[in-house]
Protein backbone atom coordinates (compact mmCIF):
# COMPACT_ATOMS: atom_id res chain seq x y z
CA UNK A 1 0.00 0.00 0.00
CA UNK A 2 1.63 3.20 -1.08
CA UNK A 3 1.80 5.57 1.82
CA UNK A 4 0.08 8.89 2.06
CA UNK A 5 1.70 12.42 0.78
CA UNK A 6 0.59 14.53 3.85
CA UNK A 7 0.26 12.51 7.13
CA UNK A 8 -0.59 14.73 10.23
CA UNK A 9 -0.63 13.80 13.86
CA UNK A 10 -0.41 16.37 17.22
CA UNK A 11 2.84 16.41 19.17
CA UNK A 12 0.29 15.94 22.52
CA UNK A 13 -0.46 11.99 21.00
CA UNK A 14 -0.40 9.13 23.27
CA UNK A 15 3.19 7.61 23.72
CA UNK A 16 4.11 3.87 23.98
CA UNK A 17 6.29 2.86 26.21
CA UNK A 18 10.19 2.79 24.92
CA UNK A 19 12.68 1.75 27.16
CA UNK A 20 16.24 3.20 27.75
CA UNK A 21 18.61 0.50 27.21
CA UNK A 22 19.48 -0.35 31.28
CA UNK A 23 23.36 0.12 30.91
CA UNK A 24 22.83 3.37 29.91
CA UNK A 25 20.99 5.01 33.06
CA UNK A 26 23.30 6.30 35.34
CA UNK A 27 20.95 7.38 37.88
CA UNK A 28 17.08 7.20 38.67
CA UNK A 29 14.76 5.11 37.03
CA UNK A 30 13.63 7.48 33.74
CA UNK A 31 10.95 6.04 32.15
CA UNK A 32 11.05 6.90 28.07
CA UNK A 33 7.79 6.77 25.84
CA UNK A 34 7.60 7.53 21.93
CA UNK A 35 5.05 6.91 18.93
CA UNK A 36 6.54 7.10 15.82
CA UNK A 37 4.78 9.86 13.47
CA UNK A 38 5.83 9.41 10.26
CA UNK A 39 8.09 6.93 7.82
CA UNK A 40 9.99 7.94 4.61
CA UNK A 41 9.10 5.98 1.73
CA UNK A 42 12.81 4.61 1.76
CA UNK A 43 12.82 3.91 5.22
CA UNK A 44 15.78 6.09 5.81
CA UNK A 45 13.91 9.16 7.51
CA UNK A 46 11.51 8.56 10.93
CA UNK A 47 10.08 11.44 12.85
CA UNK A 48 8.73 10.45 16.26
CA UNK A 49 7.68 12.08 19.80
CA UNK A 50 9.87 10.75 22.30
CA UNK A 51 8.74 11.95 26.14
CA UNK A 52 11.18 10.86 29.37
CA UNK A 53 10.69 11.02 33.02
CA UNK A 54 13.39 12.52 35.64
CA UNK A 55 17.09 10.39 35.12
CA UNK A 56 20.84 10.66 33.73
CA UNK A 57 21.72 8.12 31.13
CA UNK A 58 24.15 8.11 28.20
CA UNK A 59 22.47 8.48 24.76
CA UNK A 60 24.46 6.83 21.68
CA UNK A 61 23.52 7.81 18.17
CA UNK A 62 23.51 5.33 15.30
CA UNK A 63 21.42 7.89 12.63
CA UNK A 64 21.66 11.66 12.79
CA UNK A 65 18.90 13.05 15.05
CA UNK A 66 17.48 16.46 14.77
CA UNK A 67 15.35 17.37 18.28
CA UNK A 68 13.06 20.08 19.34
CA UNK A 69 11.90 20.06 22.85
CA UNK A 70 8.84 20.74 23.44
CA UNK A 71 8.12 20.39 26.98
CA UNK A 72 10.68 20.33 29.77
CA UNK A 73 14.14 20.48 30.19
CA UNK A 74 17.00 18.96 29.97
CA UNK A 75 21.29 19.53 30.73
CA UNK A 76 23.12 17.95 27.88
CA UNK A 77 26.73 17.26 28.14
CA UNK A 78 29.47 15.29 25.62
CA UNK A 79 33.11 15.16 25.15
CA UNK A 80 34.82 18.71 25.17
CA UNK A 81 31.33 20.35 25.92
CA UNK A 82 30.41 21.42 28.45
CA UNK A 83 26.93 20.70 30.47
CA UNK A 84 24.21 23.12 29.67
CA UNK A 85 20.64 23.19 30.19
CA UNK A 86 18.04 23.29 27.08
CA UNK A 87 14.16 23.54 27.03
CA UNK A 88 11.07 24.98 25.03
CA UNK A 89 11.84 25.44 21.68
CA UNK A 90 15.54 24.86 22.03
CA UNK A 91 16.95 22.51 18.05
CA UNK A 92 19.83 20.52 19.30
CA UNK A 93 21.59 18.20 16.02
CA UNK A 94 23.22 15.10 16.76
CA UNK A 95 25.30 13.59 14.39
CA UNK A 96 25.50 9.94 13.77
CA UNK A 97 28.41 8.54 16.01
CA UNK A 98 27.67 11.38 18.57
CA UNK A 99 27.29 10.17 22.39
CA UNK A 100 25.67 12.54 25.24
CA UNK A 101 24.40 12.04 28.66
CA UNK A 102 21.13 13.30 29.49
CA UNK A 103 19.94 14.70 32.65
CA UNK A 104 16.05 14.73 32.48
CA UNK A 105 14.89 17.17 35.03
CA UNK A 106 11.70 15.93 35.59
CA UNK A 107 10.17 15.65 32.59
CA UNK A 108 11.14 16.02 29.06
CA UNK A 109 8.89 15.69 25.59
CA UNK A 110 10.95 16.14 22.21
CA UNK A 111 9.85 16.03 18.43
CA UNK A 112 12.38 13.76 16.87
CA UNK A 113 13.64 13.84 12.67
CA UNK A 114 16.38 10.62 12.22
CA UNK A 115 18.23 10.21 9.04
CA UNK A 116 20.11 7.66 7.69
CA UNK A 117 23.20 9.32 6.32
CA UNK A 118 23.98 7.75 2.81
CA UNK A 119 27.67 7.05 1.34
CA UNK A 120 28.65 10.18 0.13
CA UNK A 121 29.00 8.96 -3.53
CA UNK A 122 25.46 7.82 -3.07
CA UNK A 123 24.09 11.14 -1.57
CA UNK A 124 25.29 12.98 -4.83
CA UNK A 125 24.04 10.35 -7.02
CA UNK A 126 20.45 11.01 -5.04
CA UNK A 127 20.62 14.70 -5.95
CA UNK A 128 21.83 14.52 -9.12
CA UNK A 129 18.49 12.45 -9.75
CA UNK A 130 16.58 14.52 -7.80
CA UNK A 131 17.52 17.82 -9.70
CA UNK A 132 17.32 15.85 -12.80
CA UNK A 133 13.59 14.93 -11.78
CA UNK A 134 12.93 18.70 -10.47
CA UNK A 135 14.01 20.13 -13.88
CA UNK A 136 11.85 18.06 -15.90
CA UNK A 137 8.74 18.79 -14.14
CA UNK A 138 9.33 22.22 -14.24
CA UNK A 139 9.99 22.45 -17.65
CA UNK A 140 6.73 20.34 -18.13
CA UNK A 141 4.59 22.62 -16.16
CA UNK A 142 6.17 25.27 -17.87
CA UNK A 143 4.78 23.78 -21.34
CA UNK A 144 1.56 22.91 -19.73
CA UNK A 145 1.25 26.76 -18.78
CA UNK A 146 2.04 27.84 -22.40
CA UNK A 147 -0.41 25.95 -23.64
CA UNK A 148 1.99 23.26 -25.05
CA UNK A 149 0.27 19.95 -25.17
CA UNK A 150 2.87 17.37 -23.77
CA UNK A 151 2.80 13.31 -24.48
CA UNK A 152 4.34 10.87 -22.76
């Protein structure tokens, strides 16, 4: 079944429970919860809602992760930075490889965008295509707007 080309959900939905891996937690017992929003069509690009409970724990990223917090706060810290708190509104990037601990201070609720990275060669054989594919439907809208009849 081909998937939809505008999905819509609110960042306030119900969350599953999603466990942090139990090595990770360095302290308390935080409690995660997510619900996955939205899949790419090639399965390389997930947005989700991710929510956590008060804890430290180490974070390892296999994808890149962009994050917007929307509720909450949290103190972020990772080799040769320094701890510093985030909250509301706050974009924080993490790049595939990246490892932080988190410090949940109560209660944190994020909006979550992983990507797969792709082999560089690969990436700019993706947007070569993609401009490829971008020209040609401009140029046939173009014709279509000048009245030119086009057939495939």
């Amino acid at each position: 079944m081909p998937l939809a080309l505008i999905e819509t959900a609110h960042s306030g939905i119900e969350l599953d429970p999603s466990p942090i891996e139990p090595s990770w937690i360095i302290e308390g017992n935080p409690e995660a919860r997510s619900r996955l929003v939205s899949t790419s069509r090639c399965n390389t690009a997930k947005t989700l809602v991710w929510s956590c409970t008060e804890g430290r724990f180490n974070w390892y990223y296999n994808l890149d992760e962009t994050i917007i917090i929307l509720e909450g706060s949290i103190v972020l810290e990772s080799e040769g930075m320094p701890p510093k708190r985030y909250g509301v509104g706050d974009v924080i990037y993490f790049r595939s490889g990246a490892r932080a601990k988190w410090h949940v201070e109560g209660y944190v609720r994020k909006l979550a965008f992983l990507r797969l990275n792709n082999p560089l060669p690969f990436g700019i054989a993706i947007r070569a295509v993609n401009k490829l594919k971008s020209l040609i439907a401009r140029n046939s809208a173009g014709r279509a707007a000048a009245g030119i009849i086009v057939s495939n």
